[in-house]
N, C-alpha and C. Protein backbone atom coordinates (compact mmCIF):
# COMPACT_ATOMS: atom_id res chain seq x y z
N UNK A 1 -11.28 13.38 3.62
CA UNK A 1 -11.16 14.73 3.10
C UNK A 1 -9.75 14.92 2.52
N UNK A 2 -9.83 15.64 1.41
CA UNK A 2 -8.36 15.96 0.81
C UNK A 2 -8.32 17.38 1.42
N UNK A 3 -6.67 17.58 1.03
CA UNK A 3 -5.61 19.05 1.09
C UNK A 3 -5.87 19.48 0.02
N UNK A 4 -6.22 20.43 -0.19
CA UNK A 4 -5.92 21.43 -1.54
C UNK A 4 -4.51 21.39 -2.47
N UNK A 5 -3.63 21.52 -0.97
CA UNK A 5 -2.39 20.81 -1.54
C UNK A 5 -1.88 20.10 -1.82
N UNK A 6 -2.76 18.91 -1.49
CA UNK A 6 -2.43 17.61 -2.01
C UNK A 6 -2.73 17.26 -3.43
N UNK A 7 -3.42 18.25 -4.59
CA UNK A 7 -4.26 17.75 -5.65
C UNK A 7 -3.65 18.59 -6.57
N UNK A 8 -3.23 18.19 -7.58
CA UNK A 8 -3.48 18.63 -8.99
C UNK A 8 -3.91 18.37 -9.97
N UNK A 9 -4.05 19.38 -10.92
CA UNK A 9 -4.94 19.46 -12.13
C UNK A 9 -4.82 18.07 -12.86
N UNK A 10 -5.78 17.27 -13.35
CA UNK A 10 -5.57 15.90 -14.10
C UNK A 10 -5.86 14.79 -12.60
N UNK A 11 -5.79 15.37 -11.59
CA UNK A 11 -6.33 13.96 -10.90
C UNK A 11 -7.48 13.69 -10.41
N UNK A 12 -7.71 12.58 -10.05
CA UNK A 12 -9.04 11.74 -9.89
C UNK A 12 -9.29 12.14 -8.40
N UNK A 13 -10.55 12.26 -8.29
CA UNK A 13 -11.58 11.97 -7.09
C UNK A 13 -12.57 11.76 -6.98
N UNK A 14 -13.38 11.62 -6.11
CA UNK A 14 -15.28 11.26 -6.03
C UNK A 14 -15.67 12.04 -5.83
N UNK A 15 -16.30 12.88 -6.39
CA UNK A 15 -17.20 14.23 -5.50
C UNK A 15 -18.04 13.69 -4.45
N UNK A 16 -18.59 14.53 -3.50
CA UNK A 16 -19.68 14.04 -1.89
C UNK A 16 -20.76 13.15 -2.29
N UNK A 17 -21.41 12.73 -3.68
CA UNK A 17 -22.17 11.98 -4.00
C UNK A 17 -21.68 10.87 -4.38
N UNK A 18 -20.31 10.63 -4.48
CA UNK A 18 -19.78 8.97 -4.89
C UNK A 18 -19.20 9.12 -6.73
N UNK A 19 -19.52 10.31 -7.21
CA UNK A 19 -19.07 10.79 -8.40
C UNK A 19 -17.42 10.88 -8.68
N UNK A 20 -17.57 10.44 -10.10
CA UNK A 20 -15.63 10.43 -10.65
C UNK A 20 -15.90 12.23 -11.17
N UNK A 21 -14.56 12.28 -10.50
CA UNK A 21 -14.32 14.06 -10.95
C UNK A 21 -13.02 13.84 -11.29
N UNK A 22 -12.69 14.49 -12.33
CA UNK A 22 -11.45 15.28 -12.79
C UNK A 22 -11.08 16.74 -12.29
N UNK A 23 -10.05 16.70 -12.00
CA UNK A 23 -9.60 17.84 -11.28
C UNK A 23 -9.35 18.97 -12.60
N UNK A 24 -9.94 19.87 -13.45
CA UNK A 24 -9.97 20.53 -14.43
C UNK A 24 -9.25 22.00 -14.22
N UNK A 25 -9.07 22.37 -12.71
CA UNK A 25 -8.55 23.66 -12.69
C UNK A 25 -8.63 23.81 -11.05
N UNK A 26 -8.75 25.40 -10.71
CA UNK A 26 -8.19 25.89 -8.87
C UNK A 26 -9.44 26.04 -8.57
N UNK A 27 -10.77 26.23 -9.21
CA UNK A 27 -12.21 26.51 -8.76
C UNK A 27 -12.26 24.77 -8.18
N UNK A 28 -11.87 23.74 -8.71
CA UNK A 28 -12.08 22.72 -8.59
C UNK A 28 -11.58 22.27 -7.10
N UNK A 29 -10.48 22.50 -7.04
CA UNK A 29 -9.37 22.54 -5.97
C UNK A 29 -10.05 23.62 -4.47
N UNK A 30 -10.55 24.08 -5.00
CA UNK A 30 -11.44 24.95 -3.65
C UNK A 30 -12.60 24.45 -2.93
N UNK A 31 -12.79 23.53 -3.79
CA UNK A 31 -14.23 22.55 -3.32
C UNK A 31 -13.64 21.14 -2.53
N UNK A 32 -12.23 21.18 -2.00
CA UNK A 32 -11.77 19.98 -1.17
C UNK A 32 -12.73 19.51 -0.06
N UNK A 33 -13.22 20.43 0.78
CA UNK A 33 -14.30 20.28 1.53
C UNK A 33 -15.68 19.19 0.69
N UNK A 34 -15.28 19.12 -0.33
CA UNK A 34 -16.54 18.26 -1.45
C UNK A 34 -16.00 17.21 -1.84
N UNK A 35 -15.13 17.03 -1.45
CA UNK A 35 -14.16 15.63 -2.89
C UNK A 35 -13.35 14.87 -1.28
N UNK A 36 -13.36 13.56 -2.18
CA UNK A 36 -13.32 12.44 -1.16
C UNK A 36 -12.15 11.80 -2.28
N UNK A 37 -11.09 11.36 -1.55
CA UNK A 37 -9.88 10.69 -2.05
C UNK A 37 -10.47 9.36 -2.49
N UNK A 38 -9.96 8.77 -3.94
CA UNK A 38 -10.25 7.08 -4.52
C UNK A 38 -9.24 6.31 -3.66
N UNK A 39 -9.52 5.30 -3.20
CA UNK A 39 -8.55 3.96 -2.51
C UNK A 39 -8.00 3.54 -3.82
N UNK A 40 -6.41 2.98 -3.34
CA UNK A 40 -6.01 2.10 -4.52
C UNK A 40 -6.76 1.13 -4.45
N UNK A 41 -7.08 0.48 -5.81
CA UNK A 41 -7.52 -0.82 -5.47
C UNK A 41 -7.13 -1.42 -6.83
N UNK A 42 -6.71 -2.63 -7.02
CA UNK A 42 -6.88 -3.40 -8.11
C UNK A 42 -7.47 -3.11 -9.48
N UNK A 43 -8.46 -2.99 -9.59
CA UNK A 43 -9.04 -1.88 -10.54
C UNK A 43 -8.63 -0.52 -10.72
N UNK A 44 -8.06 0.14 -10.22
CA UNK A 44 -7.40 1.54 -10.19
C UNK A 44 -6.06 1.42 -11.23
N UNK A 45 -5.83 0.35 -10.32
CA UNK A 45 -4.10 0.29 -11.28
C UNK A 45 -4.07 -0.22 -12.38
N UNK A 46 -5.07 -1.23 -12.67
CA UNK A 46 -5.15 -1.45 -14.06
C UNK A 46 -5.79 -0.30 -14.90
N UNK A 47 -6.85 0.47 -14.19
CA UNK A 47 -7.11 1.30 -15.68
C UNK A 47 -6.05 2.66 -15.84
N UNK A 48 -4.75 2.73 -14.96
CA UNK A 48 -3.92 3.22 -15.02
C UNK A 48 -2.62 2.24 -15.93
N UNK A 49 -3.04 1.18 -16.52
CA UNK A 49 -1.47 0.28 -17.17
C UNK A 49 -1.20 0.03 -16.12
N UNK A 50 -1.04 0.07 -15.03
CA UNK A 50 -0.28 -0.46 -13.83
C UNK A 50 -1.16 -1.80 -13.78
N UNK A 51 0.11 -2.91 -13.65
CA UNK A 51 -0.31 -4.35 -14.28
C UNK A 51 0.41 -4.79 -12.80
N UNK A 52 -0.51 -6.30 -12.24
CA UNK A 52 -0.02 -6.95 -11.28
C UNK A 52 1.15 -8.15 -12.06
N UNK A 53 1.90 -8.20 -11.51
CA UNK A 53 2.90 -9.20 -11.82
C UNK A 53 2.82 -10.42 -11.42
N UNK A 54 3.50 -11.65 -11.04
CA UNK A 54 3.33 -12.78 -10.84
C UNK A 54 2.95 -12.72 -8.87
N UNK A 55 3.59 -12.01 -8.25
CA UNK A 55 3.60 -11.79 -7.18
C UNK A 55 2.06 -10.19 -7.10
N UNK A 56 1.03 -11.44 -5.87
CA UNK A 56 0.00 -10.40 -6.09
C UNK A 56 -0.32 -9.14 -5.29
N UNK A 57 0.78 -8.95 -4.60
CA UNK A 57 0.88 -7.40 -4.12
C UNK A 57 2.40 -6.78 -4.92
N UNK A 58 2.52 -7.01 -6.27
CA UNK A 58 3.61 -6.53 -6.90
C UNK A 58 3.00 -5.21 -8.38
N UNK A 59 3.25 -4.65 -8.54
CA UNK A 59 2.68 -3.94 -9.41
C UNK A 59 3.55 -3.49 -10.16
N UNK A 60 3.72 -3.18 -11.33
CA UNK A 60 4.72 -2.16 -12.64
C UNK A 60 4.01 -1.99 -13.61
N UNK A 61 4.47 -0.60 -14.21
CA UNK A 61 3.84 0.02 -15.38
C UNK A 61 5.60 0.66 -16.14
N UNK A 62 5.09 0.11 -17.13
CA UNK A 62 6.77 0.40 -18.30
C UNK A 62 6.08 1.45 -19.31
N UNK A 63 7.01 2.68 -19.43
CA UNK A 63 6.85 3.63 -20.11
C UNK A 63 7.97 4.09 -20.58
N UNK A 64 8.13 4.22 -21.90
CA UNK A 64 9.61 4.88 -22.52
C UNK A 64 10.69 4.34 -22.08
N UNK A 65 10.93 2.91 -21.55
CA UNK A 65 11.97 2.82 -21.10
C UNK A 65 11.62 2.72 -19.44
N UNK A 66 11.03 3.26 -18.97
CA UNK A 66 11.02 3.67 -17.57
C UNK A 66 10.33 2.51 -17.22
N UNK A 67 10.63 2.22 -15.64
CA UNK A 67 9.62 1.16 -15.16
C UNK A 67 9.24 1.94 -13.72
N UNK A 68 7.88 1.64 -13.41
CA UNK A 68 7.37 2.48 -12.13
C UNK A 68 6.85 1.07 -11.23
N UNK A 69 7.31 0.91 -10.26
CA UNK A 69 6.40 0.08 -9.47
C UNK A 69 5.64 0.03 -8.33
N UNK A 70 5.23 -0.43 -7.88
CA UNK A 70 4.42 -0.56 -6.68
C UNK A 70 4.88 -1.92 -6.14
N UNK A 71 4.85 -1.79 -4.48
CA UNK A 71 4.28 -2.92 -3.84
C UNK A 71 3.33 -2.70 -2.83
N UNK A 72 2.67 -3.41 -2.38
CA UNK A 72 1.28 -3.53 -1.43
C UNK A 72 1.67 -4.04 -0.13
N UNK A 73 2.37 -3.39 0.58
CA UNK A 73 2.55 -3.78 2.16
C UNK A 73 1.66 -3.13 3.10
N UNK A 74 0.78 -3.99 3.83
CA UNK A 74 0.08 -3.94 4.88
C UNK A 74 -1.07 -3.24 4.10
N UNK A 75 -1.53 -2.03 4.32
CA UNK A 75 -2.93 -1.32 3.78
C UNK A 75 -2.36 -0.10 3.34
N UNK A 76 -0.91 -0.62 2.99
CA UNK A 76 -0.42 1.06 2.09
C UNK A 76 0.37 0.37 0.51
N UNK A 77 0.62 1.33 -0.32
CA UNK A 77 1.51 0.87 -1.49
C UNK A 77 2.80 2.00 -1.46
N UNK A 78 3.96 1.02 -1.92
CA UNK A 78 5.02 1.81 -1.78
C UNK A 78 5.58 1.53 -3.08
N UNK A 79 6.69 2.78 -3.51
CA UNK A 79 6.94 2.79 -4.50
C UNK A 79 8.53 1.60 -4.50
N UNK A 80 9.04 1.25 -5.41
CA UNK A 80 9.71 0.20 -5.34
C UNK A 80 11.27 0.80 -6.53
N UNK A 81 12.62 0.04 -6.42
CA UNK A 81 13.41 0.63 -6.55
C UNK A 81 14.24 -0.86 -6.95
N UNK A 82 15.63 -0.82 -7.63
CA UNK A 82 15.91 -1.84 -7.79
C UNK A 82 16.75 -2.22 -6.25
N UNK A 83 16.98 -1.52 -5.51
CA UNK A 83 17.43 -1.27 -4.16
C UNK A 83 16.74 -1.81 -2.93
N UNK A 84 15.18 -1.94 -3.68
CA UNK A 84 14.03 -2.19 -2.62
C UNK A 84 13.30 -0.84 -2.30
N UNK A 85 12.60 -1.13 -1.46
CA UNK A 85 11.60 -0.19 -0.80
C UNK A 85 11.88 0.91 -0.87
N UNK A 86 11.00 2.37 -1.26
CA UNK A 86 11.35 3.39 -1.13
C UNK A 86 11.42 3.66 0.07
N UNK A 87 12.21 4.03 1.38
CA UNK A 87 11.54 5.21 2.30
C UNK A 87 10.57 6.38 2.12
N UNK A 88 9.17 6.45 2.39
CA UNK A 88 7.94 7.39 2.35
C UNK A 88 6.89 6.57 2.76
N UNK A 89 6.31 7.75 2.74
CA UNK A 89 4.74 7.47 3.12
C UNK A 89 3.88 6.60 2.95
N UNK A 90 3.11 5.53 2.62
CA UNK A 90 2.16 4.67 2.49
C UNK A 90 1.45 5.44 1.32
N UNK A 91 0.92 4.96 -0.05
CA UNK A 91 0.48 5.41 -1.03
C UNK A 91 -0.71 4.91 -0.73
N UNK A 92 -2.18 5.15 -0.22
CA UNK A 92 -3.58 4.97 -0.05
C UNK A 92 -4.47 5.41 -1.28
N UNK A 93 -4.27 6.53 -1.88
CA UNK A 93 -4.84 7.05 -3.15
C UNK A 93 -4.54 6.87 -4.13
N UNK A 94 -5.39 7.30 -5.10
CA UNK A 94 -5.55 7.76 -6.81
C UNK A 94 -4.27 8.74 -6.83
N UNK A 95 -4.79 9.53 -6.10
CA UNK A 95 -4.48 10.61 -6.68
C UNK A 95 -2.88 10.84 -6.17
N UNK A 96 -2.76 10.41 -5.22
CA UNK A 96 -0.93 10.31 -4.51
C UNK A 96 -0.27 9.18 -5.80
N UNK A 97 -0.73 8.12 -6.57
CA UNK A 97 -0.15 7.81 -7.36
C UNK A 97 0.07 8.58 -8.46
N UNK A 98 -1.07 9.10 -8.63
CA UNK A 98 -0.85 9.80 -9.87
C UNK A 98 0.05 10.92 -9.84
N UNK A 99 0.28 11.74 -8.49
CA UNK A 99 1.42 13.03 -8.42
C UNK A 99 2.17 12.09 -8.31
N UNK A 100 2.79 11.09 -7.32
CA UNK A 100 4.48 10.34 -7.79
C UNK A 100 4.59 9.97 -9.13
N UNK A 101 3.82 9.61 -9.98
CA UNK A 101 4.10 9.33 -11.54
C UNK A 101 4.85 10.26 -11.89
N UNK A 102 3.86 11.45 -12.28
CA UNK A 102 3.99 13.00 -11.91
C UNK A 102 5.27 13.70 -11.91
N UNK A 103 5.36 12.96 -10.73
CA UNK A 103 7.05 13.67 -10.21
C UNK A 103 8.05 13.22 -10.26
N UNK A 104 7.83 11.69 -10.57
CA UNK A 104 8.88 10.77 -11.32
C UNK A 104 9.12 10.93 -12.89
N UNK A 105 8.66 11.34 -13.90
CA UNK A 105 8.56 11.08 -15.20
C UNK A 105 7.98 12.79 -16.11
N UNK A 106 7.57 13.64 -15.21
CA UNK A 106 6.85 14.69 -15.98
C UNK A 106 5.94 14.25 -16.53
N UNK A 107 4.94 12.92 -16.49
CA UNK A 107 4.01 12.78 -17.47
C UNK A 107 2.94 12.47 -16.68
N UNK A 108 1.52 12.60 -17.14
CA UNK A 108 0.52 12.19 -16.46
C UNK A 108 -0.02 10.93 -16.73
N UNK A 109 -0.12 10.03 -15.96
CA UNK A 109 -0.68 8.54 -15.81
C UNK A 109 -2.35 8.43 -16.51
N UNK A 110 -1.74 7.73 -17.80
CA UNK A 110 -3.71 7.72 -18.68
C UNK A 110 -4.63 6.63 -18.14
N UNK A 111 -5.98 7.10 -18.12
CA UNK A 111 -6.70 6.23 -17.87
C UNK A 111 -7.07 5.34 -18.97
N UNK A 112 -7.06 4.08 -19.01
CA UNK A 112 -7.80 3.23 -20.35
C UNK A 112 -9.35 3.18 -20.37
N UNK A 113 -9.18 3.55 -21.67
CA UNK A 113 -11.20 4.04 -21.70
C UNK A 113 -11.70 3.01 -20.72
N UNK A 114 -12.77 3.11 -20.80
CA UNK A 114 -13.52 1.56 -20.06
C UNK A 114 -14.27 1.08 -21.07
């Protein structure tokens, strides 16, 4: 189950039938009791540009200059720094990547058609 507060407008979830939903507005956001968080998975990050690197729990996506990364420790993803590891939370979702993009860059993370 998601937070209400955890979601904004433009992100991904499954509705209670296994359905891709876009988060389109706050009517949407009221139905959390209905929507089930996406797992990262391999497929996620690629149809986000987020590309695995030579190392296969390594992840980056380059935008304007910017580089965003991921790494895959244990059954969480963390965001990555030239410093190393961020301190936070374990990244499990769609949609927690897509608000750190978000909140790193002001821009929203595109999906590539399929």
């Amino acid at each position: 189950m998601i937070k209400s507060k955890d979601l904004r407008i433009g992100n991904y979830v499954f509705d209670n039938m296994g359905g891709l939903l876009k988060i389109e507005g706050i009517s949407d956001v009221s139905l959390t009791g209905h929507l089930l968080p996406i797992p990262i998975t391999l497929e996620w990050l690629n149809r986000f540009h987020i590309k695995n690197t030579d190392d296969p729990n390594k992840f980056i996506h380059h935008w304007k200059g910017f580089y965003f990364k991921l790494e895959k420790v244990g059954n969480g993803y963390f965001l990555k720094s030239s410093a190393g590891t961020v301190e936070s939370k374990p990244l499990n979702y769609v949609h927690q990547v897509q608000n750190l993009y978000h909140a790193l860059t002001g821009v929203e993370l595109e999906l590539k058609p399929e």
